[in-house]
Protein backbone atom coordinates (compact mmCIF):
# COMPACT_ATOMS: atom_id res chain seq x y z
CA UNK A 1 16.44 6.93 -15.07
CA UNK A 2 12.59 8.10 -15.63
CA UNK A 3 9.70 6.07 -14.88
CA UNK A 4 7.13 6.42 -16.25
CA UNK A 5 2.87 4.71 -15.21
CA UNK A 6 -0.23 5.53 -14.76
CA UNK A 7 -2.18 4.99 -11.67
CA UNK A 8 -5.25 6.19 -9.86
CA UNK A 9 -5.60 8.79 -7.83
CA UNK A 10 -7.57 7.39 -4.79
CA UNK A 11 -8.25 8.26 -0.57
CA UNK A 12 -7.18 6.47 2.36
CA UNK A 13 -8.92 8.56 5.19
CA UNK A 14 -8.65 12.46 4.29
CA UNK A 15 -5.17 11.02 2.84
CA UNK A 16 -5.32 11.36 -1.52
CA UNK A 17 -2.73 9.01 -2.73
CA UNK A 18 -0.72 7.43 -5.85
CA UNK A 19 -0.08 3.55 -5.62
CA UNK A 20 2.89 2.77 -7.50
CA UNK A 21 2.33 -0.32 -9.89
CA UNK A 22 4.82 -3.20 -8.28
CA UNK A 23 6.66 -3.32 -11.97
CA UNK A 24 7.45 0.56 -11.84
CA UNK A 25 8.32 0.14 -8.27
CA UNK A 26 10.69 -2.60 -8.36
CA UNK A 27 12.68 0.08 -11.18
CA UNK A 28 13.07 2.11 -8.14
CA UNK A 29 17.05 1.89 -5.96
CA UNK A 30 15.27 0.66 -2.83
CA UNK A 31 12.40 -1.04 -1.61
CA UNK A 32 12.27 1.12 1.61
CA UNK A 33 11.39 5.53 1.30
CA UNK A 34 12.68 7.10 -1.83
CA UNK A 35 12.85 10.88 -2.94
CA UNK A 36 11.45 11.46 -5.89
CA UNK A 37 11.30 14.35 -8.45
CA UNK A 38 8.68 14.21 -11.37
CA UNK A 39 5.36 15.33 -12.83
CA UNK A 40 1.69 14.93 -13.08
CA UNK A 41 -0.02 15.69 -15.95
CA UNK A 42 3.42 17.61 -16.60
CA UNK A 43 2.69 19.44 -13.58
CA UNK A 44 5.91 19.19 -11.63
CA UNK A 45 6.19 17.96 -7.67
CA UNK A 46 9.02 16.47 -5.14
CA UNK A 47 7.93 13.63 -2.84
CA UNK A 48 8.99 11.11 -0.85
CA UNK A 49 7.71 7.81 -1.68
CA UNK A 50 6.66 4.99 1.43
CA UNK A 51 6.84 1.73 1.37
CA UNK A 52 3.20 -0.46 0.85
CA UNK A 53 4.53 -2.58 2.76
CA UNK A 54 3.80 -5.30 0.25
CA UNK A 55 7.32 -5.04 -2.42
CA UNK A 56 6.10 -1.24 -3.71
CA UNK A 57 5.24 2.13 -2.69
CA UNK A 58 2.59 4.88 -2.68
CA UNK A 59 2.86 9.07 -2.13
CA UNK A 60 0.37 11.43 -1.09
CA UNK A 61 -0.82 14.15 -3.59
CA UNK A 62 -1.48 17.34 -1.54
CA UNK A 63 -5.10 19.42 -2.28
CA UNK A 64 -2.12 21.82 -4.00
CA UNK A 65 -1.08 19.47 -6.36
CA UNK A 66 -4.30 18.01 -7.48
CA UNK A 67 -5.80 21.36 -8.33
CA UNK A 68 -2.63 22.09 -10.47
CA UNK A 69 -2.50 18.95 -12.16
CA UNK A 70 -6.63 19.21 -12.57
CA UNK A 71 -6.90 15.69 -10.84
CA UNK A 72 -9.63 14.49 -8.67
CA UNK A 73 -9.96 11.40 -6.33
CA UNK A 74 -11.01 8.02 -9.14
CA UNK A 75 -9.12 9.22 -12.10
CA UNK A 76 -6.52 8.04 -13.35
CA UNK A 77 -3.26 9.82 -13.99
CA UNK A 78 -0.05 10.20 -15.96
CA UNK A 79 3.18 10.33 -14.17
CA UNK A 80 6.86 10.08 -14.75
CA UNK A 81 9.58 10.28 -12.39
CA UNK A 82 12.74 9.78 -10.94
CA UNK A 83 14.62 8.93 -7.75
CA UNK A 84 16.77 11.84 -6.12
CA UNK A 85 19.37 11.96 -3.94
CA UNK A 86 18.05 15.50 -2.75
CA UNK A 87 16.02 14.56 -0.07
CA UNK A 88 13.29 17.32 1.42
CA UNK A 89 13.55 18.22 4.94
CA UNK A 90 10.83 16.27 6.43
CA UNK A 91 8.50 17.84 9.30
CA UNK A 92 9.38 17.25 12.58
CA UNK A 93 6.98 16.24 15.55
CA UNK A 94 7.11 18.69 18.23
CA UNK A 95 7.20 15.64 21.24
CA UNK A 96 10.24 14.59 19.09
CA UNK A 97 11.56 18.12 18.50
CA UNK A 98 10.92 19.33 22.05
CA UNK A 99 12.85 16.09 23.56
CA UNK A 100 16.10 16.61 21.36
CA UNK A 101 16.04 20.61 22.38
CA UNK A 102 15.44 19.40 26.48
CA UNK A 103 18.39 16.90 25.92
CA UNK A 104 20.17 19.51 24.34
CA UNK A 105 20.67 17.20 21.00
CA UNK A 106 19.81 19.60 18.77
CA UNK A 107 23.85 20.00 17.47
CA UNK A 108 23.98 16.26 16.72
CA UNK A 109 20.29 16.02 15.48
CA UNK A 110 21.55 19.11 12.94
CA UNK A 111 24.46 16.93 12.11
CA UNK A 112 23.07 13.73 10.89
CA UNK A 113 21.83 13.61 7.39
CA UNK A 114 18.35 14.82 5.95
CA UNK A 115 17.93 11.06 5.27
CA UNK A 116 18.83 9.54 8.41
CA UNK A 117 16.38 12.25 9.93
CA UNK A 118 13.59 10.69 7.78
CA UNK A 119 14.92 7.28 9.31
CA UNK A 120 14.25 8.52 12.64
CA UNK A 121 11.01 9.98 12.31
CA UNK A 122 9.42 6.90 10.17
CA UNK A 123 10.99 4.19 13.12
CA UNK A 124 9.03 6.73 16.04
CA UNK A 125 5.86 7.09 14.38
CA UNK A 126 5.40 3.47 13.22
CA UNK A 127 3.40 2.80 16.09
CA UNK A 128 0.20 4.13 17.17
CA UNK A 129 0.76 3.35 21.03
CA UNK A 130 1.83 6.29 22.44
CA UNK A 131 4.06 4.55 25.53
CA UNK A 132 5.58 2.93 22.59
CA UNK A 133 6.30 6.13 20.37
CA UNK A 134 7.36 7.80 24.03
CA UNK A 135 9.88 5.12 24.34
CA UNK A 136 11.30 5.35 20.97
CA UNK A 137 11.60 8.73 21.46
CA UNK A 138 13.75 8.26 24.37
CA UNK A 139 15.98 5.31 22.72
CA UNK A 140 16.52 8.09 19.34
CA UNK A 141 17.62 10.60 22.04
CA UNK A 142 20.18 8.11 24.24
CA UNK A 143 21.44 6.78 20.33
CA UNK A 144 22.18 10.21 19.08
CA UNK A 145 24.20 11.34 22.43
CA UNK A 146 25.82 8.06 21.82
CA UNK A 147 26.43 9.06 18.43
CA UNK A 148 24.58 6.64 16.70
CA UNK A 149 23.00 8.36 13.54
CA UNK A 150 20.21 5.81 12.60
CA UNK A 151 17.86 3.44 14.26
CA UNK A 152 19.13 0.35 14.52
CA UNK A 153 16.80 -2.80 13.79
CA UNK A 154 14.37 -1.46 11.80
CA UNK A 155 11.96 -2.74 8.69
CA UNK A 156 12.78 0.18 6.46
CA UNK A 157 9.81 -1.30 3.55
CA UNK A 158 7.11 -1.16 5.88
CA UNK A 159 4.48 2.03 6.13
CA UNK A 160 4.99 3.81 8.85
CA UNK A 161 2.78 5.90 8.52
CA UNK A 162 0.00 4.85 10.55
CA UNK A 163 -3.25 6.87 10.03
CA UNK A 164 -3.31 4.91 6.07
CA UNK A 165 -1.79 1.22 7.11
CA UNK A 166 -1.91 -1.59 9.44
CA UNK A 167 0.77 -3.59 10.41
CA UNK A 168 3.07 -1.82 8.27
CA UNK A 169 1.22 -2.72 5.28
CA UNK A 170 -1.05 0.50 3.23
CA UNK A 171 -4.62 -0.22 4.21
């Protein structure tokens, strides 16, 4: 099912970024991250949506895809699009990568799902204390020898990332 809104193209630190409106969000299959597949200005793109933190969610528009869709930061644009079960690969710290390859994980961390891999990484760096991301780093590698494939206990509809939110909620 499409959606389609407008919204403005705006900046959270060097971040540029599309705030869903709450009544296209809540169309959406879940209120944590969602893959989507759609187009600006009938420019075409693949993201993965966040969580606001606040019932909706928010993506960031690379330089790439602003130049493309002739956008700049203030204006606001067209978009429609769609949730996908074809979820991109997402990119891997290297503290996290280099601790699966030492615990030699890397066979069960290739097993689990591209989605349960995006689980991982947005439960590690939802904290800016790094004792704290250190720690979850440990407690991912001792769950996937275990053969747990997701983090347990976690608010999946909070923003994790932490550079552009507070408390789990987009600044």
């Amino acid at each position: 099912m499409s959606i389609s809104f407008e919204a403005l193209l705006s900046q959270i630190e060097s971040r540029n970024i599309i705030k869903m409106p709450l009544t296209s969000s809540e169309q959406l299959p879940s209120r944590g991250m969602v893959m989507i597949t759609g187009a600006i200005n009938d420019v075409a793109f693949t993201a993965p949506l966040e969580p606001d933190g606040k019932g909706s969610h928010w993506f960031e528009v690379s330089d790439e895809l602003c130049k493309a869709a002739g956008i700049i930061v203030g204006q606001t644009v067209s978009l429609i699009i769609e949730s996908t079960d074809e979820w991109l690969e997402p990119e891997i710290p290297e503290d996290l990568m280099d601790a699966v390859i030492k615990a030699g994980l890397i066979s069960q961390w290739n097993a689990i799902t591209t989605k349960a891999r995006w689980e991982w990484l947005r439960w590690i760096r939802s904290t800016k204390n790094p004792s704290t991301r250190q720690k979850r780093i440990d407690v991912a590698c001792s769950k996937l020898q275990k053969g747990d494939k997701r983090p347990c206990c976690f608010d999946s509809t909070r923003c994790t990332i932490t550079e552009v939110s507070k408390s789990g909620v987009l600044l």
